[in-house]
C-alpha atoms as a PDB file:
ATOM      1  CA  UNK A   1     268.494 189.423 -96.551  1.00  0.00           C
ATOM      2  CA  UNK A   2     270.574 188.022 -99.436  1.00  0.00           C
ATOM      3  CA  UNK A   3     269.103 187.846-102.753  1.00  0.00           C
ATOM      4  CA  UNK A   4     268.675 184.169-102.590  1.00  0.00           C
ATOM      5  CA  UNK A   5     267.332 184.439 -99.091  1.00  0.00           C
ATOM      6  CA  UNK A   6     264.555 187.036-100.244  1.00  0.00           C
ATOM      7  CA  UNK A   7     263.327 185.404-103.468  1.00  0.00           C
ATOM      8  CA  UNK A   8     263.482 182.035-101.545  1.00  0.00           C
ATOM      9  CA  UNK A   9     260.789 184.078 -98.604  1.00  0.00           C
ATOM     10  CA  UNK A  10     258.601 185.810-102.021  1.00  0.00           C
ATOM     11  CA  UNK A  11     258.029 182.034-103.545  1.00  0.00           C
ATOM     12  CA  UNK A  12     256.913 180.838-100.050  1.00  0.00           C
ATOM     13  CA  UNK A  13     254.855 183.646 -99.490  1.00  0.00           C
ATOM     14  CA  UNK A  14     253.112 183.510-102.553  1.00  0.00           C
ATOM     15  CA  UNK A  15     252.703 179.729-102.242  1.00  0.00           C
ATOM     16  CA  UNK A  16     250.612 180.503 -98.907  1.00  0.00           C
ATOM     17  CA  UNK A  17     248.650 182.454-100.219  1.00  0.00           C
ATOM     18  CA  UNK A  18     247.622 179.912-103.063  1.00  0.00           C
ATOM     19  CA  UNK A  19     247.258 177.147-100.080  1.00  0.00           C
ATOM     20  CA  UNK A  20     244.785 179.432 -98.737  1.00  0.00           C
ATOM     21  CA  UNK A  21     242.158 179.463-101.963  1.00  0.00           C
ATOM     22  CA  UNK A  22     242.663 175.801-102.293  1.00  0.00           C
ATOM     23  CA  UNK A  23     239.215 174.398-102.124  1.00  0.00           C
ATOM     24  CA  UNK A  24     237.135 177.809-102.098  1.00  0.00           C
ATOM     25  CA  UNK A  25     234.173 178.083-104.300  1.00  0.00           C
ATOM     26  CA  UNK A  26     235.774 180.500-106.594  1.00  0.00           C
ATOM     27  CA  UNK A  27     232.636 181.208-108.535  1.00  0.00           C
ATOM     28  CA  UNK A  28     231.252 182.170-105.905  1.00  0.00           C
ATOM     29  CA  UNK A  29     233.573 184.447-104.566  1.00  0.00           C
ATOM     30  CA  UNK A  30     233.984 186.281-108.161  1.00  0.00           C
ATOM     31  CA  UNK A  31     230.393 187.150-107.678  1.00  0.00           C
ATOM     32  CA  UNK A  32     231.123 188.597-103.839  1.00  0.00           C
ATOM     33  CA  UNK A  33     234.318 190.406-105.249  1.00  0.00           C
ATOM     34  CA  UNK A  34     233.513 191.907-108.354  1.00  0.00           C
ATOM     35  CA  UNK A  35     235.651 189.925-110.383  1.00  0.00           C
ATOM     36  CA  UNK A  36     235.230 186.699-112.996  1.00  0.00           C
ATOM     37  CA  UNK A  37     236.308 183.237-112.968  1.00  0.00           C
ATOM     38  CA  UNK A  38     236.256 181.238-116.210  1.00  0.00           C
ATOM     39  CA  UNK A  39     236.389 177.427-116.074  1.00  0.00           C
ATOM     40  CA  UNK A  40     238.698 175.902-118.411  1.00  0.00           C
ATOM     41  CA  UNK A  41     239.666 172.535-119.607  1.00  0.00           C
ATOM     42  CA  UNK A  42     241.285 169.748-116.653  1.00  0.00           C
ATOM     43  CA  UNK A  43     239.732 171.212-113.941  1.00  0.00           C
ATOM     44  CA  UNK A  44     241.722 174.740-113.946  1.00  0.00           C
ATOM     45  CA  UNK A  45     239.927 178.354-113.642  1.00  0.00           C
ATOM     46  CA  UNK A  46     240.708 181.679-115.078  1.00  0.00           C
ATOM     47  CA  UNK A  47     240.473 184.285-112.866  1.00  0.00           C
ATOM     48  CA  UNK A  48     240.554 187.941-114.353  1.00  0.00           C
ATOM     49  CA  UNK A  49     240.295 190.928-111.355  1.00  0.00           C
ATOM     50  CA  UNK A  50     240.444 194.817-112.150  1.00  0.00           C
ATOM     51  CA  UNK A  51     243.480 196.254-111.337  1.00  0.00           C
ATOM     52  CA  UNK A  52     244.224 200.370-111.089  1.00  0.00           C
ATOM     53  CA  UNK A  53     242.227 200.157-115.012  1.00  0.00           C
ATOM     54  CA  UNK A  54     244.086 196.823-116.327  1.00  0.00           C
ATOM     55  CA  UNK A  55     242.932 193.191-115.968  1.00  0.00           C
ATOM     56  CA  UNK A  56     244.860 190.786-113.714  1.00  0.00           C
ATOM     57  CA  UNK A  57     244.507 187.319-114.524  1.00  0.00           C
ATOM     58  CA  UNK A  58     245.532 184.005-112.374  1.00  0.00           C
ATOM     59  CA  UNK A  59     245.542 180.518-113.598  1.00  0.00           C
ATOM     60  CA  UNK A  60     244.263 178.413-110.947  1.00  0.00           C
ATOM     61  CA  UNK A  61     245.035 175.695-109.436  1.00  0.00           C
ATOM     62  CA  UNK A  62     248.519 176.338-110.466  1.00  0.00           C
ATOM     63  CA  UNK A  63     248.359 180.106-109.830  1.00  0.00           C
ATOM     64  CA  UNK A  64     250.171 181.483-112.954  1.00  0.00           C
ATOM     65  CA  UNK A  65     249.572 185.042-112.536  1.00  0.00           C
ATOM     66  CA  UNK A  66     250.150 187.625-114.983  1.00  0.00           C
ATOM     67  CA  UNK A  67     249.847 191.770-115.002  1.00  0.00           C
ATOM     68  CA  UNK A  68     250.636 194.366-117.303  1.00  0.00           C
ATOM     69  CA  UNK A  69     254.221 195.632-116.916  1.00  0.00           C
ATOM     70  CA  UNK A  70     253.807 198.465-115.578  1.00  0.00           C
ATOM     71  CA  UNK A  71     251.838 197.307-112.511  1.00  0.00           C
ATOM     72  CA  UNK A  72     253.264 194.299-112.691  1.00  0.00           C
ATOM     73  CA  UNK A  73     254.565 193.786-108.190  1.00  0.00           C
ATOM     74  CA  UNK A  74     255.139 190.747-105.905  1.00  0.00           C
ATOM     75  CA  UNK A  75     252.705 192.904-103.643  1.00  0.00           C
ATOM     76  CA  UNK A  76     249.740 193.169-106.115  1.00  0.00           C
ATOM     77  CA  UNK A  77     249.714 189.303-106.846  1.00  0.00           C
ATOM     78  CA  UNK A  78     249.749 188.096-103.563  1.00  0.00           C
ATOM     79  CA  UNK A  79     247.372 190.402-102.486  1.00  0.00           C
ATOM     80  CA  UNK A  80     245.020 189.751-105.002  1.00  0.00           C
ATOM     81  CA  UNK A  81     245.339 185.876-104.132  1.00  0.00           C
ATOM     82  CA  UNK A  82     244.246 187.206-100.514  1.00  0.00           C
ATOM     83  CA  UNK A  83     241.209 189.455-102.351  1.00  0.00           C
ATOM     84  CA  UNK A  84     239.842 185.906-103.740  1.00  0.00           C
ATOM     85  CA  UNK A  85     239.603 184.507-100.071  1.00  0.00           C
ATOM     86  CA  UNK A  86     238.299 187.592 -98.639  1.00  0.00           C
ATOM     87  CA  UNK A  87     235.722 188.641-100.765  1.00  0.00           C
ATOM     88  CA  UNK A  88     231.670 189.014 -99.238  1.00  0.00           C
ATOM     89  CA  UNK A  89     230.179 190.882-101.162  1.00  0.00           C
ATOM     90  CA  UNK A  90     229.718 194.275 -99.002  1.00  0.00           C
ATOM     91  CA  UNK A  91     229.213 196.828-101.432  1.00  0.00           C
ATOM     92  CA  UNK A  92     231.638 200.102-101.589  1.00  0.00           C
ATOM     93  CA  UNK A  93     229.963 202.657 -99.245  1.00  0.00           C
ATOM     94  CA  UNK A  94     231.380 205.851-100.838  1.00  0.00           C
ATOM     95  CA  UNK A  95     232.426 206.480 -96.887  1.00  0.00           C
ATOM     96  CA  UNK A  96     236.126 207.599 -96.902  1.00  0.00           C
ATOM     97  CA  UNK A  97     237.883 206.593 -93.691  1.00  0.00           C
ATOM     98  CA  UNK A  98     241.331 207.212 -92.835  1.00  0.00           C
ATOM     99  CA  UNK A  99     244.264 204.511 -92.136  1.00  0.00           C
ATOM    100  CA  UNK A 100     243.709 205.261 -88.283  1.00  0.00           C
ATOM    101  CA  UNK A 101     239.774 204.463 -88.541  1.00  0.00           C
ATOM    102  CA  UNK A 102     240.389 201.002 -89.971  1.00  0.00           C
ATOM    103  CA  UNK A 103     240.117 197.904 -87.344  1.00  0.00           C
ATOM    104  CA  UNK A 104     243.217 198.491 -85.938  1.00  0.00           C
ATOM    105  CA  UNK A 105     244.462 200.685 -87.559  1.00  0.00           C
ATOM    106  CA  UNK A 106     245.634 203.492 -85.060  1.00  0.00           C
ATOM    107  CA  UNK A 107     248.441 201.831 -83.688  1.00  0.00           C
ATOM    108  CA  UNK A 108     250.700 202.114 -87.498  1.00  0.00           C
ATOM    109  CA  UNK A 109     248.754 205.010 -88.213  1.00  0.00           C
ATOM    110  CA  UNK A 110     251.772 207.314 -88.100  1.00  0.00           C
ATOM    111  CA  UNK A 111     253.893 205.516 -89.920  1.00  0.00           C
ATOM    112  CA  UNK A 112     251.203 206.433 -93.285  1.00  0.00           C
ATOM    113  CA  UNK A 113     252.387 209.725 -93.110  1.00  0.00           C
ATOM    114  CA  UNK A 114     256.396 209.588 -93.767  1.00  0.00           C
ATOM    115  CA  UNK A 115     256.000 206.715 -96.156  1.00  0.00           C
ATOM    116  CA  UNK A 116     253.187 207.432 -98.397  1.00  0.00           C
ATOM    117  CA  UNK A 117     251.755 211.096 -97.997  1.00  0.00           C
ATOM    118  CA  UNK A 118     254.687 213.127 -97.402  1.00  0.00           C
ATOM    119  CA  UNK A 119     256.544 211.326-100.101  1.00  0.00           C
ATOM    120  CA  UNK A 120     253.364 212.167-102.685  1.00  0.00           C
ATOM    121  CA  UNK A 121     252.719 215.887-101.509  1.00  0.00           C
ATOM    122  CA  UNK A 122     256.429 216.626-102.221  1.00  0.00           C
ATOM    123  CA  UNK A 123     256.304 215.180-105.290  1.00  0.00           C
ATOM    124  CA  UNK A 124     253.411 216.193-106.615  1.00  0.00           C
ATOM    125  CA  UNK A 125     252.156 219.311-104.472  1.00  0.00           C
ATOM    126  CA  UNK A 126     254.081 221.653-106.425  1.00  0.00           C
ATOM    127  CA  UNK A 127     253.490 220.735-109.715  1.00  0.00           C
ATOM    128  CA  UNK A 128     249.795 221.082-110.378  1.00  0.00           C
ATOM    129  CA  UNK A 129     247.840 218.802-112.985  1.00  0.00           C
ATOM    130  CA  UNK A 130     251.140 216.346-112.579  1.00  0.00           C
ATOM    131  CA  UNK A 131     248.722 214.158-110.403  1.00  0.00           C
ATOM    132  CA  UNK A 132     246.253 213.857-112.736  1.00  0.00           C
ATOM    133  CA  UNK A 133     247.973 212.945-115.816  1.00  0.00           C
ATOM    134  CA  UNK A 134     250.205 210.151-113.792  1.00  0.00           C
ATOM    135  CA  UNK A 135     247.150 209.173-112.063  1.00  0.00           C
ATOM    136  CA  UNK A 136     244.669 208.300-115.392  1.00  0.00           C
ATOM    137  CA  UNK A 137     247.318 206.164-116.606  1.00  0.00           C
ATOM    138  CA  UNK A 138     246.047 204.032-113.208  1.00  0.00           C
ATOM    139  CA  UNK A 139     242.968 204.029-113.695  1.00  0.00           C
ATOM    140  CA  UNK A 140     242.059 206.926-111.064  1.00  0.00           C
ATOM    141  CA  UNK A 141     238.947 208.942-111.431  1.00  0.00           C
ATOM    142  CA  UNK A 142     238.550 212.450-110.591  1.00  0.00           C
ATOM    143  CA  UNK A 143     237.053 213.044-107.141  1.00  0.00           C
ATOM    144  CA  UNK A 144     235.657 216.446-105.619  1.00  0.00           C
ATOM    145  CA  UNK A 145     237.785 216.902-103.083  1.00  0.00           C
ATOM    146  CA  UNK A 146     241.002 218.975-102.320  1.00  0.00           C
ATOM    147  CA  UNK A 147     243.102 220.928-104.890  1.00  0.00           C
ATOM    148  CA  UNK A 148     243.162 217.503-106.983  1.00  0.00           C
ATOM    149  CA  UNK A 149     242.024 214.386-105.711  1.00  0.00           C
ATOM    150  CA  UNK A 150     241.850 210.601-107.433  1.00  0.00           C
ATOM    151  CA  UNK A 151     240.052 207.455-106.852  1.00  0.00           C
ATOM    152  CA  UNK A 152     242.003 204.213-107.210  1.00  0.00           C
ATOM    153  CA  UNK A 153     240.790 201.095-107.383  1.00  0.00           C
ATOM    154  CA  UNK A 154     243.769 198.340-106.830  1.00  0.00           C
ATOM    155  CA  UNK A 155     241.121 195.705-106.332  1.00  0.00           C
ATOM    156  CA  UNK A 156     236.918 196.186-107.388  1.00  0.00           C
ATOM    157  CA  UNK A 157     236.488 196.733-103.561  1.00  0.00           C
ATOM    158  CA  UNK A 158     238.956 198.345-102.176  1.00  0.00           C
ATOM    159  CA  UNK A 159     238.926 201.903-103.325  1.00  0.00           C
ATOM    160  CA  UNK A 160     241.867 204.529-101.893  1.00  0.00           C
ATOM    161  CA  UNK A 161     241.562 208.518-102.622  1.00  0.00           C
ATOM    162  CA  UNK A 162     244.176 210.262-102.541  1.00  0.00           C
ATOM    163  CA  UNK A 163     243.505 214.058-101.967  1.00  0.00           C
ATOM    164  CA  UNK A 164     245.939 216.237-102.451  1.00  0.00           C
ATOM    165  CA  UNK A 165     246.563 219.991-101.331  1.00  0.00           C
ATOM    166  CA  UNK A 166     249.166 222.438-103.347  1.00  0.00           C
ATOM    167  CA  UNK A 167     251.826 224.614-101.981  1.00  0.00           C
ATOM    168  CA  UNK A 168     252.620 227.602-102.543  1.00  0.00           C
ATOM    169  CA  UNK A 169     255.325 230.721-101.218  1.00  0.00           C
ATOM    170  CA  UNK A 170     253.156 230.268 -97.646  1.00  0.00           C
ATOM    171  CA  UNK A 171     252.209 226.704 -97.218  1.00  0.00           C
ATOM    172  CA  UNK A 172     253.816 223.108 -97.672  1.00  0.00           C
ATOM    173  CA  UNK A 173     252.160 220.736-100.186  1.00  0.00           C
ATOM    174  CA  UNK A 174     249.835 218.407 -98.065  1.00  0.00           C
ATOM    175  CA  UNK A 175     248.572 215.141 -99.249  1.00  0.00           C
ATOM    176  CA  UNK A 176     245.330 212.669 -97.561  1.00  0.00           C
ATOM    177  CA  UNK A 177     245.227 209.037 -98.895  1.00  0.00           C
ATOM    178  CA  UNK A 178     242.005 207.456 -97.318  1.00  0.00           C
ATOM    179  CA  UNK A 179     240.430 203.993 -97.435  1.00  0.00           C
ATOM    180  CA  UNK A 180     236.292 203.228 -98.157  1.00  0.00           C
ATOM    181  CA  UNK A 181     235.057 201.862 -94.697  1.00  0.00           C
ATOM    182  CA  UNK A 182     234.258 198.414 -97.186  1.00  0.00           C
ATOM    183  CA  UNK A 183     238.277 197.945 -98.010  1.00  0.00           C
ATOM    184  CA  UNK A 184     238.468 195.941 -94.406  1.00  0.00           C
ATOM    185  CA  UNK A 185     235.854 193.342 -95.092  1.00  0.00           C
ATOM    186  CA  UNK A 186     237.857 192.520 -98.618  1.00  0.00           C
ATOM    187  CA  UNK A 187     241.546 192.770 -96.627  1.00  0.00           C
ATOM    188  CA  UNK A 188     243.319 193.389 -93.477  1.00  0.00           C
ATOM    189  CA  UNK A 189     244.616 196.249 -92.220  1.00  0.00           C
ATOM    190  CA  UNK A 190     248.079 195.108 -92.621  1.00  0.00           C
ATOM    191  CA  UNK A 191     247.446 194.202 -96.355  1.00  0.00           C
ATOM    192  CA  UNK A 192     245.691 197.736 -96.836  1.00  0.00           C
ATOM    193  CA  UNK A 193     249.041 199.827 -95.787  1.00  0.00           C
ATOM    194  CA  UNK A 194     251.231 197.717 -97.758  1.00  0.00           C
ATOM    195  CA  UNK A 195     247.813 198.138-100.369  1.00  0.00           C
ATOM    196  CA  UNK A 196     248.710 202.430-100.083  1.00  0.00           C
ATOM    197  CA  UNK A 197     252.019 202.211-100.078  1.00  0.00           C
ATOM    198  CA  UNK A 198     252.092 200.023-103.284  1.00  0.00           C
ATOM    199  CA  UNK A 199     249.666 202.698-105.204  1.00  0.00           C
ATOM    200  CA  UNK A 200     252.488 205.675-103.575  1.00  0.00           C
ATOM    201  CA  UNK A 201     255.148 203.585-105.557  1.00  0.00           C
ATOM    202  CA  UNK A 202     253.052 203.094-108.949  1.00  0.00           C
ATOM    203  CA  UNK A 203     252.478 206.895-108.465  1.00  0.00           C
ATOM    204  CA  UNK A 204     256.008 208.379-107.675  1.00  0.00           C
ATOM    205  CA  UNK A 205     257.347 205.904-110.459  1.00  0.00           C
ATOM    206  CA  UNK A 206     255.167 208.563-112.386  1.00  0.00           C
ATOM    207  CA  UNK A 207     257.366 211.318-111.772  1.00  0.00           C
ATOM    208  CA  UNK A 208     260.587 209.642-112.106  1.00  0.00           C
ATOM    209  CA  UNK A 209     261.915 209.910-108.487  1.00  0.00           C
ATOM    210  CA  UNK A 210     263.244 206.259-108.921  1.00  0.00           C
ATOM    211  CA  UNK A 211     265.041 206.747-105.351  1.00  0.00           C
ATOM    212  CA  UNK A 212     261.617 206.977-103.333  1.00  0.00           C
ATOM    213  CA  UNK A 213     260.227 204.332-105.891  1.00  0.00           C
ATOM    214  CA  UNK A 214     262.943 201.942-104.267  1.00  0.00           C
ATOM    215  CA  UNK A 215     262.573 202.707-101.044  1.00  0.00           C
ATOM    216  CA  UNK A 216     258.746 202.358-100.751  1.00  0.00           C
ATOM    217  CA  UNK A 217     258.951 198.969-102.874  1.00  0.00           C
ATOM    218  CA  UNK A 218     261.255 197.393-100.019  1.00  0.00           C
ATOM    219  CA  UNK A 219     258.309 197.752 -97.711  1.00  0.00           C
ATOM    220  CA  UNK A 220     255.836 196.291 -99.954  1.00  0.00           C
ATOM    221  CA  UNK A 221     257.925 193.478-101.128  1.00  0.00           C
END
């Protein structure tokens, strides 16, 4: 896809997305998703969701949308514009599921492990405490699980752990990254891989493996 040709498909894909919250009760779905809408002068909203420990804000109708820079992804924002609609209001169950467990989720289940955990255990399986300082500058919180394990939470409701296992002279490095069971009621499965595979890039950025950066961003954007 040519430059042109790929911007041209990212404008109409975000401008879907904003057709689709046209007319919702977005008050109402702030309360259901954890986040807060503002109401502002001439009929326009703010809306300000957590994002991996940063705020990110739309301007609606229009749907100026702005992140800090260093989360800053085509991915996140039109994902978050698909949060809005989906939000219900289940609560997070503290259940952690993998990608294969999710409604539908079997059939691309495979394709988790070349793109996001392999990718993460080599880079961060043999270089112990490496996870946690990349992954507090995300906003992930310590979980009990594993050699080192993190909670993420790209949206309010849709918390991903990744668990990660060392290696050493014997064994390979051996990363998990799982989904709460409530992630499918706020997005669909779909949205949830390209959802992991976004948090793999923010986290292998980390390390400074730019080439696996690039290559996991073309699947997410």
């Amino acid at each position: 896809m040519s430059p042109s040709n790929h911007e041209e498909h990212r404008r109409h894909t975000l401008e879907r997305a904003l057709k689709e919250i046209r007319g919702v009760d977005l008050e109402g779905q702030a309360q259901k998703g954890g986040f807060t809408c503002e109401s502002l002068a001439d009929k326009r909203y703010r809306v300000t969701i957590p994002a991996f420990g940063e705020s990110l804000e739309i301007i609606l109708p229009q749907g100026d949308i702005t992140l800090p820079s260093h989360i800053d992804s085509f991915s996140l924002r039109v994902l978050a514009l698909r949060y809005i609609k989906l939000s219900c209001g289940v609560p997070v169950s503290g259940e952690w599921i993998a990608y294969r467990d999710l409604p539908g989720g079997r059939f691309y289940a495979a394709t988790l492990m070349p793109t996001v955990e392999q990718p993460l255990a080599q880079a961060y399986g043999m270089n112990r405490g490496l996870l946690g300082e990349v992954a507090r500058g995300l906003g992930g919180e310590e979980a009990p699980y594993g050699d080192e394990a993190y909670v993420f939470h790209p949206y309010p409701r849709t918390p991903i752990l990744v668990v990660l296992h060392w290696g050493d002279d014997e064994f390979a490095p051996d990363s998990r990254v799982l989904f709460d069971r409530c992630c499918s009621h706020y997005l669909n499965t779909d949205d949830l891989k390209i959802l992991a595979t976004q948090l793999a890039a923010f986290l292998l950025k980390g390390t400074g493996r730019a080439v696996q950066d690039e290559n996991l961003l073309w699947m997410v954007e």
